[in-house]
Protein backbone atom coordinates (compact mmCIF):
# COMPACT_ATOMS: atom_id res chain seq x y z
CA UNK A 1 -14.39 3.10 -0.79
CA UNK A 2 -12.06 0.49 -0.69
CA UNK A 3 -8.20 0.16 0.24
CA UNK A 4 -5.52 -0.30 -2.59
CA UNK A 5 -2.12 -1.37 -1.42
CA UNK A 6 0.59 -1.16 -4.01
CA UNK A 7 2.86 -4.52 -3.76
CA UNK A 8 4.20 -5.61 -7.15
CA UNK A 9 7.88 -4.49 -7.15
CA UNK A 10 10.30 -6.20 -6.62
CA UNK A 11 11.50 -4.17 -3.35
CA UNK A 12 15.37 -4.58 -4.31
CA UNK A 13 16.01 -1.54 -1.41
CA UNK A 14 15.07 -4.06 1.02
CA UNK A 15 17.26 -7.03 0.21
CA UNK A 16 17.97 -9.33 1.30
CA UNK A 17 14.75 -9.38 2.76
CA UNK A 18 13.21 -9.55 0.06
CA UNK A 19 15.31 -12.08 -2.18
CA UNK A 20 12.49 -14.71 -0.89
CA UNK A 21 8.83 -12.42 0.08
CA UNK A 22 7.28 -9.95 -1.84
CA UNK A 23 8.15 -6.50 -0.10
CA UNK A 24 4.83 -6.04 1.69
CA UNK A 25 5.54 -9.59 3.50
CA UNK A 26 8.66 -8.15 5.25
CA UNK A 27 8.29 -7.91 8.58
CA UNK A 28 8.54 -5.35 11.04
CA UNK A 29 9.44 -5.41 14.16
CA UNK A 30 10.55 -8.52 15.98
CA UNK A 31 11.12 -11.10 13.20
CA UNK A 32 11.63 -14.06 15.82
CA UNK A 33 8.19 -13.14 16.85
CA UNK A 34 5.36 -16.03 16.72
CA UNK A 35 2.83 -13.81 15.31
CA UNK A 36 5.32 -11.11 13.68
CA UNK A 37 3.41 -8.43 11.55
CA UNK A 38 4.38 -7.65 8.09
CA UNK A 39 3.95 -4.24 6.23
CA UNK A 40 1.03 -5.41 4.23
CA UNK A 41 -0.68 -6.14 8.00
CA UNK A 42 0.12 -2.42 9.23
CA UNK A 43 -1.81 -1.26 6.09
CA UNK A 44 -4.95 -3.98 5.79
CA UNK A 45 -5.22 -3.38 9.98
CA UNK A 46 -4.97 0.55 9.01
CA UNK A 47 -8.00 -0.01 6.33
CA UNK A 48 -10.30 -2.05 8.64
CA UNK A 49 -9.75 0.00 11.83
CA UNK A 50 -11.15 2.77 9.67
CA UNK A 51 -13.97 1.31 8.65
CA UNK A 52 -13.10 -0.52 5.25
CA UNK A 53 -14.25 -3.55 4.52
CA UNK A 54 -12.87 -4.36 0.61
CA UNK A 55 -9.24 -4.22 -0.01
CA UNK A 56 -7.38 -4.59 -3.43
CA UNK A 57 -4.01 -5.63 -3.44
CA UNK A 58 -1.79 -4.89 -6.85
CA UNK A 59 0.53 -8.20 -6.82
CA UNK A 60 3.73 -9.33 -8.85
CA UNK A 61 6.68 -9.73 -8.30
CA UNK A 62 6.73 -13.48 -5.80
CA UNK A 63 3.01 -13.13 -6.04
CA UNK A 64 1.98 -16.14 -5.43
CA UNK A 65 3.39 -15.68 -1.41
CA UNK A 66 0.71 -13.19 -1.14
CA UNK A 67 -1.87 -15.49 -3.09
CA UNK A 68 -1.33 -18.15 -0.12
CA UNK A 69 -1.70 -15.67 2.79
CA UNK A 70 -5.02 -14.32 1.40
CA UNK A 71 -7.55 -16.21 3.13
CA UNK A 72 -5.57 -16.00 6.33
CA UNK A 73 -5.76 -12.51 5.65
CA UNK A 74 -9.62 -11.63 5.04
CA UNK A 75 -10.32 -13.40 7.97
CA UNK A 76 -7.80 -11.81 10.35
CA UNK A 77 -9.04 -8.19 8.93
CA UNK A 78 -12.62 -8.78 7.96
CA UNK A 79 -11.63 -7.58 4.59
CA UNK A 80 -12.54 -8.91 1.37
CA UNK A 81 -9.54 -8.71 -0.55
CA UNK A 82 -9.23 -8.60 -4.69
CA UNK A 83 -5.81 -9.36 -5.85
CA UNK A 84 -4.90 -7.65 -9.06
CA UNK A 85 -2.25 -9.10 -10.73
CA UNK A 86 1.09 -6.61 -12.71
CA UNK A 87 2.13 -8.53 -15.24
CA UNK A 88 4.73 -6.00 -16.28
CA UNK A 89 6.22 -5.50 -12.16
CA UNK A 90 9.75 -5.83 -13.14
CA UNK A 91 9.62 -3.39 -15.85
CA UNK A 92 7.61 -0.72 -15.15
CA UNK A 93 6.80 1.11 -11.89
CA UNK A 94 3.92 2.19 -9.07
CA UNK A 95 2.47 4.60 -12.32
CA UNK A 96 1.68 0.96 -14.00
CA UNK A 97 0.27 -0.76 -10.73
CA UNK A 98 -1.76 2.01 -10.11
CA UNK A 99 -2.92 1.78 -14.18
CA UNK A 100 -3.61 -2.39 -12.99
CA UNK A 101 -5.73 -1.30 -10.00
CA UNK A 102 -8.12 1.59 -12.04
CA UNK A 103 -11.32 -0.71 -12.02
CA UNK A 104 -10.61 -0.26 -8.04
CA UNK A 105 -10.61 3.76 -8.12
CA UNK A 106 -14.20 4.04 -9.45
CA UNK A 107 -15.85 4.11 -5.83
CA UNK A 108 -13.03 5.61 -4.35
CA UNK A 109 -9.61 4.76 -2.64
CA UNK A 110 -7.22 4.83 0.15
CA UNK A 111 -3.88 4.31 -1.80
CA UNK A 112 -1.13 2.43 0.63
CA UNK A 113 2.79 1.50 -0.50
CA UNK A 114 3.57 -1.81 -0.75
CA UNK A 115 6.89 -0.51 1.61
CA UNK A 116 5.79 1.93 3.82
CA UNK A 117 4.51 1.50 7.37
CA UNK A 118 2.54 4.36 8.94
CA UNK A 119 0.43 4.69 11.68
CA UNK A 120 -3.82 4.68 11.41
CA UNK A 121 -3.52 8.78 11.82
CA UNK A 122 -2.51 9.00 8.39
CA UNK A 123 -6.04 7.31 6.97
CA UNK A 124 -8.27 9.05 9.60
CA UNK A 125 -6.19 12.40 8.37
CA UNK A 126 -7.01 11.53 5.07
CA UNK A 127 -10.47 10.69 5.89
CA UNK A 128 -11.38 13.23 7.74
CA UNK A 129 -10.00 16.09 4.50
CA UNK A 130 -12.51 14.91 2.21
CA UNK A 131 -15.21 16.33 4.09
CA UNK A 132 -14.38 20.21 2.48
CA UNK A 133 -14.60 18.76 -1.85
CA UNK A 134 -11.50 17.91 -2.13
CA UNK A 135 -10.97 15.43 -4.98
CA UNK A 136 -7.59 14.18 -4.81
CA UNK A 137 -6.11 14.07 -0.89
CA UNK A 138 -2.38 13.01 -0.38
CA UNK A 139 -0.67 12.32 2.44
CA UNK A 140 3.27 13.80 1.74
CA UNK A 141 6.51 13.18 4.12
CA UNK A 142 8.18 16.54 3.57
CA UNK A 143 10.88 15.75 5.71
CA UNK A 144 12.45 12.51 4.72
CA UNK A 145 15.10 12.56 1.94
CA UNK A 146 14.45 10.64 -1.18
CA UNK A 147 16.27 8.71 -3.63
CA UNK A 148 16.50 8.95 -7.43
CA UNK A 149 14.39 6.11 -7.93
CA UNK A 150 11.59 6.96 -5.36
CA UNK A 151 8.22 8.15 -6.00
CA UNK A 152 8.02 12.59 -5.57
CA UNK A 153 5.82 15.34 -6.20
CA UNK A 154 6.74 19.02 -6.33
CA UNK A 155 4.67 20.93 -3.84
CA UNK A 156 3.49 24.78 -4.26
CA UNK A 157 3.44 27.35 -2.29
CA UNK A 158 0.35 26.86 -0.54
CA UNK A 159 1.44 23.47 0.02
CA UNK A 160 -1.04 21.95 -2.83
CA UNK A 161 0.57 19.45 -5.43
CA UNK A 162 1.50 21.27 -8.59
């Protein structure tokens, strides 16, 4: 199993930040901070604490920001890291990055945004489901309001993803 982090938009609900970094090299938290984290080092820290130890990264939009901080990042995560290029990340959307990434899904996959920070829980949570067959686990936010252009699902009854 491996970790895929979707980062190839262009993040344009986080400018300015992101007029100069790739969205997943925004940081959070203190920015004035020596050693500041970004997103993208919540979610590789997330995959190695659980036990990971490959991590794909679908890249695009200021790329090549990422492409510098890779070696810094394997070694600061123990994680070998693959980064899979979108060549169409200002046109189409996470559907397509995912589509970039599918050589990546054949062993299976944690799938983290590009955007979004969580905490470990939501890995070991997800972790810890597949145990009872499941094929398909998703971690949803059922509280948080969403924009037009973010990515939904429409929940049934029993709380499965029609």
């Amino acid at each position: 199993m491996i970790g895929l982090v979707l980062a190839a938009g262009a993040g344009r609900r986080l400018r300015p930040y992101t007029d100069t970094l790739p969205k997943a090299l925004v940081p959070v938290g203190r920015k004035d901070a020596p050693d500041a984290l970004t997103v993208l080092d919540v979610a590789l820290g997330n995959f190695a604490e659980v036990g990971l130890t490959e991590a794909g990264i679908i890249v695009g939009y200021r790329k090549e920001a990422v492409y510098e901080r890779r070696a810094a990042l394997e070694q600061k995560y123990g994680l070998k890291i693959t980064l899979i290029d979108n060549d169409k990340a200002e046109e189409w959307n996470n559907a397509y990055s995912l589509w970039c990434g599918r050589d990546a899904l054949k062993d299976g996959v944690i799938l983290a945004n590009g955007d979004t920070v969580h905490p470990v829980s939501v890995e070991k949570t997800l972790l810890a489901a597949r145990g009872d067959g499941k094929k398909i686990i998703l971690a949803l936010d059922t509280v948080k309001s969403l924009a037009d252009e973010e990515m939904k699902v429409v929940v049934g009854p029993e709380g499965g993803v029609r």
